[in-house]
PDB file of N, CA and C in Angstrom:
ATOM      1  N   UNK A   1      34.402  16.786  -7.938  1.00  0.00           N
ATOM      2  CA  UNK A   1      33.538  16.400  -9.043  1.00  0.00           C
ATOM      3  C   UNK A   1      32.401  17.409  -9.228  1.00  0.00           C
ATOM      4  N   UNK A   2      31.873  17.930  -8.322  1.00  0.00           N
ATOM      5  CA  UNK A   2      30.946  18.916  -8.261  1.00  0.00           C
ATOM      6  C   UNK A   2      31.706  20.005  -8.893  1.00  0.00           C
ATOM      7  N   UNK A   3      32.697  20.667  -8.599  1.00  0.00           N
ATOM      8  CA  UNK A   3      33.220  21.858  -9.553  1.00  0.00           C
ATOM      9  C   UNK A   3      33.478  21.525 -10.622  1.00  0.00           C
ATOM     10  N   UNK A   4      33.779  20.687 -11.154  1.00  0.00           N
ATOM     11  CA  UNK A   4      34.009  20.139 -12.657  1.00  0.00           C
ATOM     12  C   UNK A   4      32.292  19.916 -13.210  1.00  0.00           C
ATOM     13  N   UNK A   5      31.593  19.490 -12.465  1.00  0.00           N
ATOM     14  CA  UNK A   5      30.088  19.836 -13.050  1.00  0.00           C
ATOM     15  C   UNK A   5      29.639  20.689 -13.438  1.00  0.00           C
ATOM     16  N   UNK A   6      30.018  21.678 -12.351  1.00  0.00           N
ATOM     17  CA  UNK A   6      29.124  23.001 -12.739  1.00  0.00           C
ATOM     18  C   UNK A   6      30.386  23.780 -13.908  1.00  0.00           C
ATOM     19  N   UNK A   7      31.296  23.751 -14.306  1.00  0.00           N
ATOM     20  CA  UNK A   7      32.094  23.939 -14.916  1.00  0.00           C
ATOM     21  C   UNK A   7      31.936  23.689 -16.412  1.00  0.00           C
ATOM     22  N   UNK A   8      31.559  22.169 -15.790  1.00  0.00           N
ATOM     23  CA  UNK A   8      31.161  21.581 -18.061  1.00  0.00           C
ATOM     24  C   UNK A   8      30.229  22.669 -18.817  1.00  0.00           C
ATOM     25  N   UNK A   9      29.046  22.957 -18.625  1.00  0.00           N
ATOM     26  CA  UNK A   9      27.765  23.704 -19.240  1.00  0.00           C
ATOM     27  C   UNK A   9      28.943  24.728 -19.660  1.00  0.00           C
ATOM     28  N   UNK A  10      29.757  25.426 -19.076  1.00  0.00           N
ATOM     29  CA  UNK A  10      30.419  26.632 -19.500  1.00  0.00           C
ATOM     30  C   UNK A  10      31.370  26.378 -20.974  1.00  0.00           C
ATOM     31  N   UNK A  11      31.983  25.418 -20.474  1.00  0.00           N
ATOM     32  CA  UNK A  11      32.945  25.144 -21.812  1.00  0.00           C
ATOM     33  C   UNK A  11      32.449  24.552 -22.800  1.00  0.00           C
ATOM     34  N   UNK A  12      31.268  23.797 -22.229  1.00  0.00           N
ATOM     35  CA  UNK A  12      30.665  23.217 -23.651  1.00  0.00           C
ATOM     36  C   UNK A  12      29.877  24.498 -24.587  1.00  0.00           C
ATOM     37  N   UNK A  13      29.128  25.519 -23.784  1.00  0.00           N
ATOM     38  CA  UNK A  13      28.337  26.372 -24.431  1.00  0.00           C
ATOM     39  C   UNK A  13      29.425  27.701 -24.522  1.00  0.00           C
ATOM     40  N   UNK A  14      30.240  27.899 -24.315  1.00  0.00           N
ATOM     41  CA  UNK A  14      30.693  28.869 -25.032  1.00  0.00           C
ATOM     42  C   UNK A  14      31.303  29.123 -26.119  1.00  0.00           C
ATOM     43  N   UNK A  15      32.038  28.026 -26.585  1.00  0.00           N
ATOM     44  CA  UNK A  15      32.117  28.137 -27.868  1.00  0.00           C
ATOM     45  C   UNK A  15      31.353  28.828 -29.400  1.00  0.00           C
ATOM     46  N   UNK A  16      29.916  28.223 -28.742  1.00  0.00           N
ATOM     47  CA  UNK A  16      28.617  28.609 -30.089  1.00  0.00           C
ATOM     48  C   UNK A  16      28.627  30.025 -29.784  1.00  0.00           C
ATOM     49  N   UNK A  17      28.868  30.340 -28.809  1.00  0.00           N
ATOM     50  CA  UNK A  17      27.784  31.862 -28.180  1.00  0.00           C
ATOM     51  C   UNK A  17      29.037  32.676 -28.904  1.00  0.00           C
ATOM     52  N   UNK A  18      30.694  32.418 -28.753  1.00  0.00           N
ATOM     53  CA  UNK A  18      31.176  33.371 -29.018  1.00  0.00           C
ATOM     54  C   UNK A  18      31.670  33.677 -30.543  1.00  0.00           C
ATOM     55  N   UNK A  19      31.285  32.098 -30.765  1.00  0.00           N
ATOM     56  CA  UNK A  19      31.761  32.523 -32.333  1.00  0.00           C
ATOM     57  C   UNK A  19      30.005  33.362 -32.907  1.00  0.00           C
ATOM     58  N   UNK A  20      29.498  32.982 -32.276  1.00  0.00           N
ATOM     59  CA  UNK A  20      28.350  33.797 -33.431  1.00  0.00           C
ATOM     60  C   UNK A  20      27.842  35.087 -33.166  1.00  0.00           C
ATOM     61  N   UNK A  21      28.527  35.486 -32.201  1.00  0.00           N
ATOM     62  CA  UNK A  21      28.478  37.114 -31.921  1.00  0.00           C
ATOM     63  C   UNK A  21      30.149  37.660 -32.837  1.00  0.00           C
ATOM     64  N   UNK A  22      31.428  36.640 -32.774  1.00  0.00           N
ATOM     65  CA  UNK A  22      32.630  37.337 -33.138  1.00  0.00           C
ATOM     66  C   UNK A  22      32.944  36.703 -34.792  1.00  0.00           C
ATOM     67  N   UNK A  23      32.188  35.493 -34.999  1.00  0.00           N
ATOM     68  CA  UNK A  23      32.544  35.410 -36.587  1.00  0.00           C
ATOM     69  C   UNK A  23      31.452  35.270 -37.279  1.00  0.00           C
ATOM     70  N   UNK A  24      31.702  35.663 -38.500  1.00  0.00           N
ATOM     71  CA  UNK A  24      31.042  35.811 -39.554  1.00  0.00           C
ATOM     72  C   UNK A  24      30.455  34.309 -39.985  1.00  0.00           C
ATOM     73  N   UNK A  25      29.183  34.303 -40.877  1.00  0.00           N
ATOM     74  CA  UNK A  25      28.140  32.664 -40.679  1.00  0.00           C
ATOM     75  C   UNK A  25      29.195  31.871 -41.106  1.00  0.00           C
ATOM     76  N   UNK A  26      30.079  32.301 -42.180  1.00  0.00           N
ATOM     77  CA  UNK A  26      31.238  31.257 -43.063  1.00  0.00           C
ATOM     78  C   UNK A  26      32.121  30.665 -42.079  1.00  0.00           C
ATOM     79  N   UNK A  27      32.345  31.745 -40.922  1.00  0.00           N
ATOM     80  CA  UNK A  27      33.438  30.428 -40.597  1.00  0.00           C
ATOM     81  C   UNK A  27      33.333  30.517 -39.012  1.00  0.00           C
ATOM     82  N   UNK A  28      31.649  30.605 -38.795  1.00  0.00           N
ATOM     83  CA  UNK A  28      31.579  30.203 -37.350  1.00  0.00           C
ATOM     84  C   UNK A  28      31.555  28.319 -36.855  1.00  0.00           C
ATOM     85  N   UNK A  29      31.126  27.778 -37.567  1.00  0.00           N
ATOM     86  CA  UNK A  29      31.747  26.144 -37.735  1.00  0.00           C
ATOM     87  C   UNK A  29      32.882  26.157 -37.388  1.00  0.00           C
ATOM     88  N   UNK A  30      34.197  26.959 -38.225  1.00  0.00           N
ATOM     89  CA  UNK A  30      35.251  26.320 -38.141  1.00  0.00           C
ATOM     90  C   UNK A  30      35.983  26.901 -37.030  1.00  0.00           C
ATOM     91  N   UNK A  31      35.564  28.047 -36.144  1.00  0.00           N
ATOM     92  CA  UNK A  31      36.018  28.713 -34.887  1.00  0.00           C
ATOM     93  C   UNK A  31      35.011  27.900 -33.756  1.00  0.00           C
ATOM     94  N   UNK A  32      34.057  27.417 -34.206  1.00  0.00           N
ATOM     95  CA  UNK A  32      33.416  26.391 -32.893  1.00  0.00           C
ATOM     96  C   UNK A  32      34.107  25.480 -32.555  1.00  0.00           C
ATOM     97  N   UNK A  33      34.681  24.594 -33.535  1.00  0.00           N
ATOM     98  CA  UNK A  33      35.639  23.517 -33.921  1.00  0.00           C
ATOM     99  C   UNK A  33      36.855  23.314 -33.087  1.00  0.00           C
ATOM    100  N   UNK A  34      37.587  25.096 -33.564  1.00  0.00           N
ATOM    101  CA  UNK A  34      38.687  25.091 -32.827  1.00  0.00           C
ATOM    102  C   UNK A  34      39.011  25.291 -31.330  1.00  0.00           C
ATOM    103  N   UNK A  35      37.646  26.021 -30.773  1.00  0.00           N
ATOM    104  CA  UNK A  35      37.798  26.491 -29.346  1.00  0.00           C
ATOM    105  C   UNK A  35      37.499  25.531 -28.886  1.00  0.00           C
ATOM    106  N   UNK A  36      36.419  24.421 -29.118  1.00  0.00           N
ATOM    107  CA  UNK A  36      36.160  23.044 -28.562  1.00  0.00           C
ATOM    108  C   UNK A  36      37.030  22.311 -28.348  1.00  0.00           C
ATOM    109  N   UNK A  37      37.936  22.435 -29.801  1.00  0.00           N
ATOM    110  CA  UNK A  37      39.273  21.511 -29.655  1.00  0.00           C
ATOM    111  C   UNK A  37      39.813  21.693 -28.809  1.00  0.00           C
ATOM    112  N   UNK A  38      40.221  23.097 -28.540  1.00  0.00           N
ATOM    113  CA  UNK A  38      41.160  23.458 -27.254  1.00  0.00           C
ATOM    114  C   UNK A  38      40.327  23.506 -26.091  1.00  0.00           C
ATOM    115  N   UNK A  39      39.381  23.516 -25.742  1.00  0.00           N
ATOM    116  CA  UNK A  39      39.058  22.720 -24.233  1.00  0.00           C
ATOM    117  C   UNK A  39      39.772  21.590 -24.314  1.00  0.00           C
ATOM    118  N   UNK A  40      39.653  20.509 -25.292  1.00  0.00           N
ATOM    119  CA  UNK A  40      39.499  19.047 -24.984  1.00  0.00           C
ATOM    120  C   UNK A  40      41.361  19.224 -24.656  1.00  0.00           C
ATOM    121  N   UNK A  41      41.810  20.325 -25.576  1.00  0.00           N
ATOM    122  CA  UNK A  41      43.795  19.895 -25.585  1.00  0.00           C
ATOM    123  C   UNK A  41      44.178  20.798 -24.348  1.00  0.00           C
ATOM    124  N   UNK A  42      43.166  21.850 -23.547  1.00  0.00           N
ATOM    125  CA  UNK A  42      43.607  21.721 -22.364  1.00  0.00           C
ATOM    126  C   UNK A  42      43.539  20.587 -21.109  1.00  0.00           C
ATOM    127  N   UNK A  43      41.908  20.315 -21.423  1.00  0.00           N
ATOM    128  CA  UNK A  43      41.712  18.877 -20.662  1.00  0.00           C
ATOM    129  C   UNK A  43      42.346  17.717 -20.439  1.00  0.00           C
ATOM    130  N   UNK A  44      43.199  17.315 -21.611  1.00  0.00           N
ATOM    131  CA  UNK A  44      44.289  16.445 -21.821  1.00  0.00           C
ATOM    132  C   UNK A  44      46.146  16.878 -21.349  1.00  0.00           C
ATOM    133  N   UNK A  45      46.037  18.473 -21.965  1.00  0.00           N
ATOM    134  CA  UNK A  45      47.153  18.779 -21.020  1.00  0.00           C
ATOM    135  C   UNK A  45      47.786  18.382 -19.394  1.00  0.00           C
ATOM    136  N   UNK A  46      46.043  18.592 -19.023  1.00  0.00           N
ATOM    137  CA  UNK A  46      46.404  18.748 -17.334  1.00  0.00           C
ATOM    138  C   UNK A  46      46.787  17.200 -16.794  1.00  0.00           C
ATOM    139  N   UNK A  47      46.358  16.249 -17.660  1.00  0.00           N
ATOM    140  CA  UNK A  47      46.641  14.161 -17.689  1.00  0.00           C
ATOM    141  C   UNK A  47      48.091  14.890 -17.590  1.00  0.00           C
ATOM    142  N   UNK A  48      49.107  15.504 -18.492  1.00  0.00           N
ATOM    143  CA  UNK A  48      50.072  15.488 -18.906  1.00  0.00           C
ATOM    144  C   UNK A  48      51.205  15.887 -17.938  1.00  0.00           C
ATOM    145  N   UNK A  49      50.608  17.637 -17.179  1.00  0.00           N
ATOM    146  CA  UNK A  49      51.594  18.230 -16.386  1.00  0.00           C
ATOM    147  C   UNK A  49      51.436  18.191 -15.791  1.00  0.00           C
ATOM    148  N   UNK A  50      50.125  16.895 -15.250  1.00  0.00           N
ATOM    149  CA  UNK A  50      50.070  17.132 -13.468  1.00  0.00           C
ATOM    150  C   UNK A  50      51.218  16.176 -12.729  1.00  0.00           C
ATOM    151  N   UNK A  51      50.685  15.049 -13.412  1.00  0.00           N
ATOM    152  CA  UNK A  51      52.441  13.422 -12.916  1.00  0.00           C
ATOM    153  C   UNK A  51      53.632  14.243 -13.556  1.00  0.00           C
ATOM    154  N   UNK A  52      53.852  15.415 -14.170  1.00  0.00           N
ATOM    155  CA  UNK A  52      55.317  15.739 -14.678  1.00  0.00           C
ATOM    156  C   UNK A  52      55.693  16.903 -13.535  1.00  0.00           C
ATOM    157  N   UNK A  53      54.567  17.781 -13.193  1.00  0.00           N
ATOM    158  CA  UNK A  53      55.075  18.572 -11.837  1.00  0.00           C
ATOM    159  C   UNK A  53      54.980  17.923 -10.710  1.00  0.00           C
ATOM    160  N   UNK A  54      54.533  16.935  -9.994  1.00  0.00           N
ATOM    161  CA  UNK A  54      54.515  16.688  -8.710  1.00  0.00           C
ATOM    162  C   UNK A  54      56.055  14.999  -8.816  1.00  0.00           C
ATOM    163  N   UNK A  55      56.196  14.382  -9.775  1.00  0.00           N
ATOM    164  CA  UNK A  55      56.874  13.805  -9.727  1.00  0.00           C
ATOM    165  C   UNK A  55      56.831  12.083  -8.673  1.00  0.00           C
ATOM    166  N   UNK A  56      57.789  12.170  -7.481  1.00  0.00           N
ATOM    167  CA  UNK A  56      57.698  10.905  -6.870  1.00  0.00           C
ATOM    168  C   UNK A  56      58.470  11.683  -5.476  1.00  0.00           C
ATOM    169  N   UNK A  57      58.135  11.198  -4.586  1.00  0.00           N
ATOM    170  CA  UNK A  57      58.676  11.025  -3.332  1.00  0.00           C
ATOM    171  C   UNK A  57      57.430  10.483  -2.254  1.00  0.00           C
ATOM    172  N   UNK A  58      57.424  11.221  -0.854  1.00  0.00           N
ATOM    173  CA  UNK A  58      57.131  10.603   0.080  1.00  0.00           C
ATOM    174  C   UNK A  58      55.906  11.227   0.186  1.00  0.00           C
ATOM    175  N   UNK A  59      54.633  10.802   0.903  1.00  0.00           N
ATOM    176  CA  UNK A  59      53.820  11.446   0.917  1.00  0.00           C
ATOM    177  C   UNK A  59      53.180  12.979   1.387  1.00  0.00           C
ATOM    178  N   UNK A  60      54.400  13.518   2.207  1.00  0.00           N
ATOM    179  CA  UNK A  60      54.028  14.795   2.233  1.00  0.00           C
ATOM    180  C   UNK A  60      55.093  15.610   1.429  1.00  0.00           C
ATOM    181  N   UNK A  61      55.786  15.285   0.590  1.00  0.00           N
ATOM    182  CA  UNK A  61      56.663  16.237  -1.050  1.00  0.00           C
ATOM    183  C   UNK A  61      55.663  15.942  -1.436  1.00  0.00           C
ATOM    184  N   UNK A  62      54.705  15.009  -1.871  1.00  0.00           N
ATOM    185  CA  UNK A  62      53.550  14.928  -3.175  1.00  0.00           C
ATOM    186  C   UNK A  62      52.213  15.916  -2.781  1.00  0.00           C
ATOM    187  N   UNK A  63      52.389  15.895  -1.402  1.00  0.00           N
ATOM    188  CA  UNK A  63      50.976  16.558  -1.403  1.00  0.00           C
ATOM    189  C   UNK A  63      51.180  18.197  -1.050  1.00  0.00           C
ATOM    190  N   UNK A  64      52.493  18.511  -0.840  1.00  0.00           N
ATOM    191  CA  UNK A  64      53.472  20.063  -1.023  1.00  0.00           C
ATOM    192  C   UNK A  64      53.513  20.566  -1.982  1.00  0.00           C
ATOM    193  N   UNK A  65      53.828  19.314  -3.003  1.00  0.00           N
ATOM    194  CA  UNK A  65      53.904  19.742  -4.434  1.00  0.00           C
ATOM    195  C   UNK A  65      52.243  20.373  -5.179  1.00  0.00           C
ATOM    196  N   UNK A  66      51.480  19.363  -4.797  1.00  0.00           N
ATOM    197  CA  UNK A  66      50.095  19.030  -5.199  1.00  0.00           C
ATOM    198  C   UNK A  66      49.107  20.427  -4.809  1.00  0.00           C
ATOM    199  N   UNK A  67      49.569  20.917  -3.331  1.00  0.00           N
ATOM    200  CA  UNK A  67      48.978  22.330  -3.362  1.00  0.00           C
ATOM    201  C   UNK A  67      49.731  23.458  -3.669  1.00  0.00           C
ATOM    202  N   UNK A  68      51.293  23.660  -3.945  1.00  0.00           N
ATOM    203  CA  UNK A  68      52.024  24.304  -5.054  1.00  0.00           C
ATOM    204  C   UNK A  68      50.991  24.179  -6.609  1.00  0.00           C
ATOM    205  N   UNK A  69      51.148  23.220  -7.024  1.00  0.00           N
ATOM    206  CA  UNK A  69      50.374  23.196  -8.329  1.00  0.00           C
ATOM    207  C   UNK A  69      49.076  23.944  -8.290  1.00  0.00           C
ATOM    208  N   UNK A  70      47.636  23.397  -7.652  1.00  0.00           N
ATOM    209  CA  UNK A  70      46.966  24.152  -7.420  1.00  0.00           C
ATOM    210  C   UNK A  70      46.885  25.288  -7.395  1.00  0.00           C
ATOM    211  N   UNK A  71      47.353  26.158  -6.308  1.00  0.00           N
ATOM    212  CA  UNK A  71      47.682  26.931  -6.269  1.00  0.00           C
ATOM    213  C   UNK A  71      48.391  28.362  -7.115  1.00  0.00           C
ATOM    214  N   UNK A  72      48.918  27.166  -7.639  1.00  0.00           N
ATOM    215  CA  UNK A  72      49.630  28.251  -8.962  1.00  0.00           C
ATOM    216  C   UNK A  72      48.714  27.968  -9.965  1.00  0.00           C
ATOM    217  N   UNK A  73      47.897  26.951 -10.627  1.00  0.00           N
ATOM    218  CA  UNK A  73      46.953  27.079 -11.346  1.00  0.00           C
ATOM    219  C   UNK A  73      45.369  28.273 -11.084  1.00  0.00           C
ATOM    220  N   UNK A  74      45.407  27.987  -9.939  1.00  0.00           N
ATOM    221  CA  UNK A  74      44.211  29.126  -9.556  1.00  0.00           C
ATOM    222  C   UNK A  74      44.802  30.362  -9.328  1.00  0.00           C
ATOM    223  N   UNK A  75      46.323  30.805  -9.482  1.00  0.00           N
ATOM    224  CA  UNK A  75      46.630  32.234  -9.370  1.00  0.00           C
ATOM    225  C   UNK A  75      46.756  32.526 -11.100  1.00  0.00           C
ATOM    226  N   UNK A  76      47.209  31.403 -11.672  1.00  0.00           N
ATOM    227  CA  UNK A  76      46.852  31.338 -13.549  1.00  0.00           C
ATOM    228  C   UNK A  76      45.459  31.903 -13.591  1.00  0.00           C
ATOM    229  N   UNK A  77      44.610  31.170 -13.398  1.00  0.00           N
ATOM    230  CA  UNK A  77      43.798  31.589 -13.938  1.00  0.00           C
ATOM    231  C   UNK A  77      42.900  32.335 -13.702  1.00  0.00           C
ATOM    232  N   UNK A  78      43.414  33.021 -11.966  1.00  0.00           N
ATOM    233  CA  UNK A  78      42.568  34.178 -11.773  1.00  0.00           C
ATOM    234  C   UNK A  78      43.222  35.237 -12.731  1.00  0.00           C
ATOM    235  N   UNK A  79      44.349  35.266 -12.819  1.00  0.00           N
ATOM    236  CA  UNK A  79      44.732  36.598 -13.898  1.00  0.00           C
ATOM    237  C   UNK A  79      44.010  36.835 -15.174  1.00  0.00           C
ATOM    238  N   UNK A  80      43.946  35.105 -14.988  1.00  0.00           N
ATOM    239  CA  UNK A  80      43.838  35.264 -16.638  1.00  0.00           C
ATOM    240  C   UNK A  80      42.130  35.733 -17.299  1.00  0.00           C
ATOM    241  N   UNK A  81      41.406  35.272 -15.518  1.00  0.00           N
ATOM    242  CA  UNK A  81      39.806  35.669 -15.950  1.00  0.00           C
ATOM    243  C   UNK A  81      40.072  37.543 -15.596  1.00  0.00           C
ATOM    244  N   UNK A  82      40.689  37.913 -14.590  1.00  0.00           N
ATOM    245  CA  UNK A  82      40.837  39.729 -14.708  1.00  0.00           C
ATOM    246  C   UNK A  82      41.475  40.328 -15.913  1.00  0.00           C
ATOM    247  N   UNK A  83      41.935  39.384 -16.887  1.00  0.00           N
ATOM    248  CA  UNK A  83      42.194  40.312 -17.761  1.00  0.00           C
ATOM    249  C   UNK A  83      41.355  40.367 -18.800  1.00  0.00           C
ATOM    250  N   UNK A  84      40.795  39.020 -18.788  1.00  0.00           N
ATOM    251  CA  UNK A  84      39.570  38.760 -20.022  1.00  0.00           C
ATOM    252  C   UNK A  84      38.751  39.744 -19.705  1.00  0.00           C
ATOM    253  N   UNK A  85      38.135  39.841 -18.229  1.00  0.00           N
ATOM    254  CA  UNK A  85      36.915  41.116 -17.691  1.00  0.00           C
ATOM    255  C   UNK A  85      37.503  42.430 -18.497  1.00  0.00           C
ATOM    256  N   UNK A  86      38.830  42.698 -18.505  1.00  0.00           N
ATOM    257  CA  UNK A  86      39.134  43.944 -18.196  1.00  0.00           C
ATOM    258  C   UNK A  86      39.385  44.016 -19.752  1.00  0.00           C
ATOM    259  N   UNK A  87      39.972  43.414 -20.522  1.00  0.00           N
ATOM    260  CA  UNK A  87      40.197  43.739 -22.277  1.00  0.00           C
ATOM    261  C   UNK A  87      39.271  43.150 -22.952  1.00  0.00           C
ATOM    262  N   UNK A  88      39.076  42.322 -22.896  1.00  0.00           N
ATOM    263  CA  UNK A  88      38.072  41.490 -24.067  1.00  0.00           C
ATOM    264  C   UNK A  88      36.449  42.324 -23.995  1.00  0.00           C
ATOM    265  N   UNK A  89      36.703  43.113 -25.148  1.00  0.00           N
ATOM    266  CA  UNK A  89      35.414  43.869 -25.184  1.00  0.00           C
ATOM    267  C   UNK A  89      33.743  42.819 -25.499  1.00  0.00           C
ATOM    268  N   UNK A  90      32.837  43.073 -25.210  1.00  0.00           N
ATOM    269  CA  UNK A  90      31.120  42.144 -25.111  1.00  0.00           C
ATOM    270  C   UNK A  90      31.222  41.993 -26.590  1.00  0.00           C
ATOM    271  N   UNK A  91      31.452  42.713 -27.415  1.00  0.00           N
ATOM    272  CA  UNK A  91      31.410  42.821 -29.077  1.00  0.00           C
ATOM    273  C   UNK A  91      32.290  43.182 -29.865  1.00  0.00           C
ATOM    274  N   UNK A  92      32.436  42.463 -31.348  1.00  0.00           N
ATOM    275  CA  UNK A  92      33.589  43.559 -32.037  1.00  0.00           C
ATOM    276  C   UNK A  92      33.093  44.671 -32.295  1.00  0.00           C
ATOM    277  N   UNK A  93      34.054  45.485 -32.740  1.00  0.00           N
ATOM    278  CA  UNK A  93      33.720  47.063 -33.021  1.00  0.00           C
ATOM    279  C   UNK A  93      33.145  47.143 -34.402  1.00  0.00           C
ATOM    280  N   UNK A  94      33.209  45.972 -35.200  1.00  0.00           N
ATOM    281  CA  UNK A  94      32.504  46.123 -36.262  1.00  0.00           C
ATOM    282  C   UNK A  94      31.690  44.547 -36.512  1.00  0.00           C
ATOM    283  N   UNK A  95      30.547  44.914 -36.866  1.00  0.00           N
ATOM    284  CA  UNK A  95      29.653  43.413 -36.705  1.00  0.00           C
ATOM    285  C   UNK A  95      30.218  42.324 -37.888  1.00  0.00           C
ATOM    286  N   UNK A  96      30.255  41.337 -37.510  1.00  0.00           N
ATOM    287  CA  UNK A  96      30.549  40.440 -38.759  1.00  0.00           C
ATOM    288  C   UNK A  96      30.317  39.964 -39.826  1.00  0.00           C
ATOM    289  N   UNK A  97      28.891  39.640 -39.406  1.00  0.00           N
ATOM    290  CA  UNK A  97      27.736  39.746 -40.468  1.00  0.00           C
ATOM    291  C   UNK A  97      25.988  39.939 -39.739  1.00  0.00           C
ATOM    292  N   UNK A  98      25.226  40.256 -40.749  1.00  0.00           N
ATOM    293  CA  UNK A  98      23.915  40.810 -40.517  1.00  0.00           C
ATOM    294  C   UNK A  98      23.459  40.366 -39.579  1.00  0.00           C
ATOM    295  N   UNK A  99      23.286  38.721 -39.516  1.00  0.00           N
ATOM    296  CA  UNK A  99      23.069  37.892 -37.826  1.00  0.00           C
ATOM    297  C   UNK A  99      23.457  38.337 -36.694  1.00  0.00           C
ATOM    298  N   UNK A 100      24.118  38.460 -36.761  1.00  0.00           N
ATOM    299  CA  UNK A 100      25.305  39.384 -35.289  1.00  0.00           C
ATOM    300  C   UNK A 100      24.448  40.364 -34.926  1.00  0.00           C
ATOM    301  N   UNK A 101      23.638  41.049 -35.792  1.00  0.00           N
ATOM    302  CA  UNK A 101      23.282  42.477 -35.406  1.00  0.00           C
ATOM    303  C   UNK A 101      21.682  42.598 -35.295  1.00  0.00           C
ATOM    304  N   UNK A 102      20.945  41.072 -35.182  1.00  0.00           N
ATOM    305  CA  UNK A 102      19.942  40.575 -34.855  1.00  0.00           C
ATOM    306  C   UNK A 102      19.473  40.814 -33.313  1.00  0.00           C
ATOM    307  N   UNK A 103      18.488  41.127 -32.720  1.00  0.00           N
ATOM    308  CA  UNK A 103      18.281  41.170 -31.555  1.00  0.00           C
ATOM    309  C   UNK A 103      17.901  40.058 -31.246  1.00  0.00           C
ATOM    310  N   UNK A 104      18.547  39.787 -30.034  1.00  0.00           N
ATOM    311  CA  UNK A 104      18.085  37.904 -29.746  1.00  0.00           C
ATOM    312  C   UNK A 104      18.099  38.209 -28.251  1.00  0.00           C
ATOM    313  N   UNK A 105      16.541  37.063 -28.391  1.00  0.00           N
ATOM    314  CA  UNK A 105      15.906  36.654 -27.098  1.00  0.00           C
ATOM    315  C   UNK A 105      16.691  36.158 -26.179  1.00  0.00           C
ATOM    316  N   UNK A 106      15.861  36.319 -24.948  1.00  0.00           N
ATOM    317  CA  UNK A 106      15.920  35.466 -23.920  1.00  0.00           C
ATOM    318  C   UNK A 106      15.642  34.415 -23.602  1.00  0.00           C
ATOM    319  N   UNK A 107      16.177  33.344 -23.014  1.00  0.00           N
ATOM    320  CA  UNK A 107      15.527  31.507 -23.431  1.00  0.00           C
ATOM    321  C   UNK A 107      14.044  32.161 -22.870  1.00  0.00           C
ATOM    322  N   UNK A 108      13.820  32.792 -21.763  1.00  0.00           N
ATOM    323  CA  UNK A 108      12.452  32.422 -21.907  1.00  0.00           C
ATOM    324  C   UNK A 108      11.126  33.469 -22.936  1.00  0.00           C
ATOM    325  N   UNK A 109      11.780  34.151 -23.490  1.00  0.00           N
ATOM    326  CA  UNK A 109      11.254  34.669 -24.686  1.00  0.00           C
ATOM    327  C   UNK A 109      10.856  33.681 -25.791  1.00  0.00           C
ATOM    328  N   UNK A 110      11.966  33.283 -25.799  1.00  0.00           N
ATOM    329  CA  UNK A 110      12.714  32.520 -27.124  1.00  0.00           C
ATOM    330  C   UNK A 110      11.059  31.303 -26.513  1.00  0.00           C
ATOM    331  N   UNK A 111      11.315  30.596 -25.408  1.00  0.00           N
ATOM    332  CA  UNK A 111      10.131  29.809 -25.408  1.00  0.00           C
ATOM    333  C   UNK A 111       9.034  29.791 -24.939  1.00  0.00           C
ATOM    334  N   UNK A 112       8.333  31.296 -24.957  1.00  0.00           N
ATOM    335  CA  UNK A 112       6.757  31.372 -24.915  1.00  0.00           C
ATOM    336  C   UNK A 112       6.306  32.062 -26.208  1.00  0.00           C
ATOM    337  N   UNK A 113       7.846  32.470 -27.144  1.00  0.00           N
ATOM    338  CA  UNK A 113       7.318  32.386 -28.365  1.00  0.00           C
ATOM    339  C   UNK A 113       7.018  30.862 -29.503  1.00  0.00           C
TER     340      UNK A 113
END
């Protein structure tokens, strides 16, 4: 429960941060929308394929299976954060619109102004 804590702040706030550095004001709403969505339709996925990969048997096939799964989920998604590091450039190569190209504070800038 503690890793899923410190976890939420991330998925909830990244959405805003990346659409308004990668889309334009028109349709950063509707790219907030969608990446939110897909947290929630991965969040619901995992209800889905976790009882469909581990299945039924005795208690040590379920809990064989259970760190198989794991396991292969955290080798998912370590790839998948080394490749984001390694391709997904900080900015597009061309700004989206004028906002984008705003210099913006630091929260604590932002609040001793």
């Amino acid at each position: 429960m503690i890793l899923n804590g410190i976890a939420a702040p991330f998925c909830s706030l990244m959405p805003p941060a990346v659409s308004a550095v990668w889309f334009p004001t028109t349709e950063r709403a509707t790219a907030t929308a969608v990446m939110v969505t897909f947290v929630y339709f991965g969040i619901s996925a995992g209800f889905i394929a976790g009882p469909l990969a581990i299945g039924s048997g005795t208690d040590s096939e379920i809990i064989s299976r259970l760190q198989t799964l794991f396991l292969g989920e955290a080798a998912t998604v370590a790839v998948l954060l080394v490749l984001v590091a390694c391709f997904f450039p900080k900015q597009p190569p061309h700004p989206p619109s004028r906002s984008s190209l705003e210099q913006r504070h630091t929260f604590f800038e932002g609040m001793r102004a």
